[in-house]
N, C-alpha and C. Protein backbone atom coordinates (compact mmCIF):
# COMPACT_ATOMS: atom_id res chain seq x y z
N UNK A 1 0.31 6.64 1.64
CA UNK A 1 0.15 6.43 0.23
C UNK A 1 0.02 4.93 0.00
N UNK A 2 -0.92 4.73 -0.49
CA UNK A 2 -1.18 3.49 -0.87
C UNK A 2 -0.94 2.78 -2.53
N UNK A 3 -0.04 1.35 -2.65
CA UNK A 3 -0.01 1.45 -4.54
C UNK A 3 0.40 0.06 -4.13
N UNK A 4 -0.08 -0.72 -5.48
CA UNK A 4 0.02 -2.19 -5.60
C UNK A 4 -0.83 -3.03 -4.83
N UNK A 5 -0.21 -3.94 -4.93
CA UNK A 5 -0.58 -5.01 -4.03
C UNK A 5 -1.92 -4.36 -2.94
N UNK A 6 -1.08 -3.45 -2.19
CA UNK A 6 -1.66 -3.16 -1.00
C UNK A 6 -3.46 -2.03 -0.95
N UNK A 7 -3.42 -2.14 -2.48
CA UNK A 7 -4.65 -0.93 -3.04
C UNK A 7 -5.54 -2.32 -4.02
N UNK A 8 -4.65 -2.80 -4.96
CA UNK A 8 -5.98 -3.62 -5.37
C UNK A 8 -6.07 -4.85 -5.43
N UNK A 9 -5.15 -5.97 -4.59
CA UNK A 9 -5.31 -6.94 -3.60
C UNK A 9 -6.17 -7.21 -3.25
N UNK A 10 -7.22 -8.22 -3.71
CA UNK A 10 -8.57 -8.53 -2.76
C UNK A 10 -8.63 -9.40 -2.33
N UNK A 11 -7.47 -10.08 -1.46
CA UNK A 11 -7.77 -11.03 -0.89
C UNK A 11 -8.08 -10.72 0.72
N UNK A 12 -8.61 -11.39 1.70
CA UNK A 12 -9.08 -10.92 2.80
C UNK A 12 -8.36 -10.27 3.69
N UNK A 13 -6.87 -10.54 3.85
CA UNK A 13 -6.05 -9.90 4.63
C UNK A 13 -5.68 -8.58 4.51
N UNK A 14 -5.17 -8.68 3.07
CA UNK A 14 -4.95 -6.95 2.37
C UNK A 14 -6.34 -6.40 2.40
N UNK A 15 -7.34 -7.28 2.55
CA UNK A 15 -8.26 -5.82 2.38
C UNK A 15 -9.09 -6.03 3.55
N UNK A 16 -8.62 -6.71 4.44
CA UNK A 16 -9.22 -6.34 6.03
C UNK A 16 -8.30 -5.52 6.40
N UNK A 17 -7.07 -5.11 6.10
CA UNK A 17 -5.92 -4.09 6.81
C UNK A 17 -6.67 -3.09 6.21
N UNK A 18 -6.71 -2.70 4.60
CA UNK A 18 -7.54 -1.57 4.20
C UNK A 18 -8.67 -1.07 5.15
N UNK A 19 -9.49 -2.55 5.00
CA UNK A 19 -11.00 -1.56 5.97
C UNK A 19 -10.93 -1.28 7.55
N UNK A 20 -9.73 -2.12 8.07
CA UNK A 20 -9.87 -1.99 9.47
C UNK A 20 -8.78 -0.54 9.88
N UNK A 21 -8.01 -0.01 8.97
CA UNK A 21 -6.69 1.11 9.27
C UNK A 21 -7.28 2.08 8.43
N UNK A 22 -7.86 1.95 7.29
CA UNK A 22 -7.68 3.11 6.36
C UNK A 22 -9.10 3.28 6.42
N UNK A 23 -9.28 4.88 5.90
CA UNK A 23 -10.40 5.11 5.07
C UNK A 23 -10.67 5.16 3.94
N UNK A 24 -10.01 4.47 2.63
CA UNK A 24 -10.67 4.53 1.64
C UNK A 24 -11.20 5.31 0.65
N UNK A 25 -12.19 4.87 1.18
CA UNK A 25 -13.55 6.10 0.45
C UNK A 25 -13.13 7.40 0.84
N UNK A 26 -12.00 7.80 1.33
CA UNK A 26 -11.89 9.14 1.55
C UNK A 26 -10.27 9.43 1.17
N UNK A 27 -9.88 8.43 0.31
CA UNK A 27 -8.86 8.56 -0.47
C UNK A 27 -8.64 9.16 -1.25
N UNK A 28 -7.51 10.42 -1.61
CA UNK A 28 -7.23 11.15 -2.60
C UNK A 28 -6.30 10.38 -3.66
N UNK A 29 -6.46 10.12 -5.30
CA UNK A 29 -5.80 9.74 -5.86
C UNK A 29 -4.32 10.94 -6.23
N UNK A 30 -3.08 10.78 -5.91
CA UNK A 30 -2.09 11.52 -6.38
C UNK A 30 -1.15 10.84 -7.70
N UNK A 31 -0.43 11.60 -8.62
CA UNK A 31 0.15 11.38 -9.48
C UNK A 31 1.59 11.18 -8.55
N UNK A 32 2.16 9.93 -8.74
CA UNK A 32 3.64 9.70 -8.29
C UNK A 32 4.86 9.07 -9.34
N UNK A 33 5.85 8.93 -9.22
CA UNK A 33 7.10 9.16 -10.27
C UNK A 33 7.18 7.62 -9.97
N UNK A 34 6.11 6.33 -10.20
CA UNK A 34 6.36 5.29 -10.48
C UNK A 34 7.09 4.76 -11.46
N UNK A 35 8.08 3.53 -11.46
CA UNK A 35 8.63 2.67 -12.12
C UNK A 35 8.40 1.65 -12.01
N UNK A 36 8.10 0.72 -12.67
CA UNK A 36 8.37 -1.06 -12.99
C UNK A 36 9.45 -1.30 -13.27
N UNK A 37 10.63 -2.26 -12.69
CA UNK A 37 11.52 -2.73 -12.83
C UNK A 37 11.74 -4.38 -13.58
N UNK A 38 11.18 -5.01 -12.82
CA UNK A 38 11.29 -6.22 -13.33
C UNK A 38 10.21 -7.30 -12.79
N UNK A 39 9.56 -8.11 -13.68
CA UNK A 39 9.40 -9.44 -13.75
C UNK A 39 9.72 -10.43 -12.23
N UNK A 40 8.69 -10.36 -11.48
CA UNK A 40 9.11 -11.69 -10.87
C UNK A 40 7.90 -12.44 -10.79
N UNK A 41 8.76 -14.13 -10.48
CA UNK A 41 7.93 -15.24 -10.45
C UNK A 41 6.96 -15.41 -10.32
N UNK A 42 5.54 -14.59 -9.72
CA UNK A 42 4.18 -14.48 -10.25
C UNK A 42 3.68 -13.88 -11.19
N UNK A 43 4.48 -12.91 -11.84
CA UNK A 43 4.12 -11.86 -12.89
C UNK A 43 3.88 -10.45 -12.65
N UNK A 44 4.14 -10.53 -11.64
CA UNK A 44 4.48 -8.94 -11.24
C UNK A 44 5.43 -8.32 -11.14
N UNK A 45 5.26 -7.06 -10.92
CA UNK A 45 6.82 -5.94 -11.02
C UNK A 45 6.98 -5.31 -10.00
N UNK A 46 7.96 -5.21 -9.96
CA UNK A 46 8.88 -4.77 -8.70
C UNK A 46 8.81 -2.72 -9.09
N UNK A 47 7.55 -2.25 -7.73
CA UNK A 47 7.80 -0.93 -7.92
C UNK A 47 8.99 0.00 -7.28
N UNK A 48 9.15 1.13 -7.77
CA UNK A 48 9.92 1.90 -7.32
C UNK A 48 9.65 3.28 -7.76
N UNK A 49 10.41 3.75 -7.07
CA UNK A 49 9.73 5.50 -7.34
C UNK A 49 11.27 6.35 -7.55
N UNK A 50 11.29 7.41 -8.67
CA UNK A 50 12.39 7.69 -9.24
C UNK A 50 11.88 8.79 -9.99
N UNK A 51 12.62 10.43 -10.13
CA UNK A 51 12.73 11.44 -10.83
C UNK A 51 12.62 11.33 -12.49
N UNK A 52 13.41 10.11 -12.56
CA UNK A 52 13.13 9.82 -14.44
C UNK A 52 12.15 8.94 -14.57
N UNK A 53 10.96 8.34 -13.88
CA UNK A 53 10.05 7.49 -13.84
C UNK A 53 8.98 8.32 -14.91
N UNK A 54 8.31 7.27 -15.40
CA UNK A 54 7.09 7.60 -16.47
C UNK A 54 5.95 7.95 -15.85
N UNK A 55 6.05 7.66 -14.39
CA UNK A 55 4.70 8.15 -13.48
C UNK A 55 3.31 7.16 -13.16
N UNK A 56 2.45 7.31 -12.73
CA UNK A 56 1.46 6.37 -12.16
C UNK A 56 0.56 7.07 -11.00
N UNK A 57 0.03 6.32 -10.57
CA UNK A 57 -0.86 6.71 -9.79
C UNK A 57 -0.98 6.04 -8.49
N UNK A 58 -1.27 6.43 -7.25
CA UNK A 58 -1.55 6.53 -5.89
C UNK A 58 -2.47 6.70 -5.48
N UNK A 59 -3.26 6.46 -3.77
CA UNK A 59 -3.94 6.79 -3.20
C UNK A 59 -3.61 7.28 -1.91
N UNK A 60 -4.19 8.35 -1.19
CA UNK A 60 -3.48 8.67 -0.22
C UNK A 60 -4.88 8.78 0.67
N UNK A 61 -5.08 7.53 1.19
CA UNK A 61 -6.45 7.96 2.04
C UNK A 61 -6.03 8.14 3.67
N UNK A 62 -6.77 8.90 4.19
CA UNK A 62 -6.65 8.86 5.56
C UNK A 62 -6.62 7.45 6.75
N UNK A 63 -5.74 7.86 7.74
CA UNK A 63 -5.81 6.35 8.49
C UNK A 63 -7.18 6.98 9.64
N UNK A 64 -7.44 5.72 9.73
CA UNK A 64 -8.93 5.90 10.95
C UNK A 64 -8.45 5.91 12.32
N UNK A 65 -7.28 5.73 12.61
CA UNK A 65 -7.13 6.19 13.94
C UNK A 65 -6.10 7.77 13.68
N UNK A 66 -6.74 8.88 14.61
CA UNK A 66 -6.65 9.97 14.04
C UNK A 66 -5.26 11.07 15.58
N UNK A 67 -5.10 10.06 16.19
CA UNK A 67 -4.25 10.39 16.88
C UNK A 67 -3.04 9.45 17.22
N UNK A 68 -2.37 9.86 16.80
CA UNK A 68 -1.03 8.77 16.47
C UNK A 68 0.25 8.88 17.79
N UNK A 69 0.50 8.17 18.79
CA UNK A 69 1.88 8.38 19.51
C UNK A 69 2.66 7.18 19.24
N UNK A 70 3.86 7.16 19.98
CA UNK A 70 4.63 6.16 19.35
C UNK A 70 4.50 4.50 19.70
N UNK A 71 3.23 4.48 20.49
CA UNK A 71 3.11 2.86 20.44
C UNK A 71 1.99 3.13 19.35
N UNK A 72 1.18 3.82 19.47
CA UNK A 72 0.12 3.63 18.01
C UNK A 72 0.65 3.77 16.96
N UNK A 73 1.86 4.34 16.38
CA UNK A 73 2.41 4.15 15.14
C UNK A 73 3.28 3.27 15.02
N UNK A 74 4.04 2.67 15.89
CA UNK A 74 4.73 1.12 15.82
C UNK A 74 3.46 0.23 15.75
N UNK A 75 2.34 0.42 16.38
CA UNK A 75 1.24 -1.00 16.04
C UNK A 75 1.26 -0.72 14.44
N UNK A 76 0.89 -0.05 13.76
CA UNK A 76 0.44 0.93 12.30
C UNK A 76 1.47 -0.04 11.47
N UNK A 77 2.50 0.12 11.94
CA UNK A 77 3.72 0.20 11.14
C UNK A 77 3.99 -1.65 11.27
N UNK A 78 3.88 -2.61 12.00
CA UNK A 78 3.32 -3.46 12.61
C UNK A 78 2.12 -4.55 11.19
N UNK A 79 1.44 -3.60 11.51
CA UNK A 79 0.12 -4.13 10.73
C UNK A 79 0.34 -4.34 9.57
N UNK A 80 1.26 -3.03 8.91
CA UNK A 80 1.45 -2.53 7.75
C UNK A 80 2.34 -4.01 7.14
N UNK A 81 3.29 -4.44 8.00
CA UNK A 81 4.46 -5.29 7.85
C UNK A 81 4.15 -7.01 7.81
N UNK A 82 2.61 -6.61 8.50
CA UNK A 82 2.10 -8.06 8.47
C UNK A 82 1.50 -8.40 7.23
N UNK A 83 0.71 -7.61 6.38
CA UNK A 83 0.09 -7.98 5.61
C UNK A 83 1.75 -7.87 3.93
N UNK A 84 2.15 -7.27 4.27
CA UNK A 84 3.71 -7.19 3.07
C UNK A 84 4.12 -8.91 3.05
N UNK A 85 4.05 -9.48 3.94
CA UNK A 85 4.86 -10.33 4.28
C UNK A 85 4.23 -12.04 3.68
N UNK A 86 2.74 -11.48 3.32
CA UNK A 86 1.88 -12.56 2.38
C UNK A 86 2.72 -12.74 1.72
N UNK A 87 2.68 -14.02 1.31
CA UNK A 87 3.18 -14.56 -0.18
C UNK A 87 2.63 -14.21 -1.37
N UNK A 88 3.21 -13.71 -2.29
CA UNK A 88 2.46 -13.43 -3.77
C UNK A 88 1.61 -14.26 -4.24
N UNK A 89 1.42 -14.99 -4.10
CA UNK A 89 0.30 -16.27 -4.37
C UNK A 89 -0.65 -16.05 -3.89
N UNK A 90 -0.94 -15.71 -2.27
CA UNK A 90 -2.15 -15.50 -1.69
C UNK A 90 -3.24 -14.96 -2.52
């Protein structure tokens, strides 16, 4: 599931992880139990997901490597952790 930053982020990193892991274009949008919490120092909000949430929206596209063991999902998971780790500014 893809949301924030990591979906409409266009700077080259977040969206070379998109085109080089995900498919995208073959993304299903799902309804999820999003929240905004708070305000931080660039102007963004801190998501979270919660039963009393007002709701939002997701993408759940497929990853392009289609057979997963446990060094290919530690790289995944890896990749995933590299691009989180940008600074909000980027």
């Amino acid at each position: 599931m893809v949301i924030g930053f990591l979906y409409w982020k266009r700077e080259s990193i977040r969206e070379g992880w998109r085109k080089a892991r995900l498919q995208m274009e073959h993304g299903i949008p799902v309804k999820v139990p999003l929240h905004y919490w708070r305000k931080s120092k660039s102007k963004t909000f801190t998501m979270t997901f919660g039963p009393k949430s007002g709701g939002g929206y997701a993408i759940v596209p497929p990853c392009r490597e289609t057979r997963m063991d446990g060094p290919k999902l530690q790289a995944e998971a890896e990749a995933l952790w590299g691009v989180e780790l940008i600074p909000l500014q980027s």
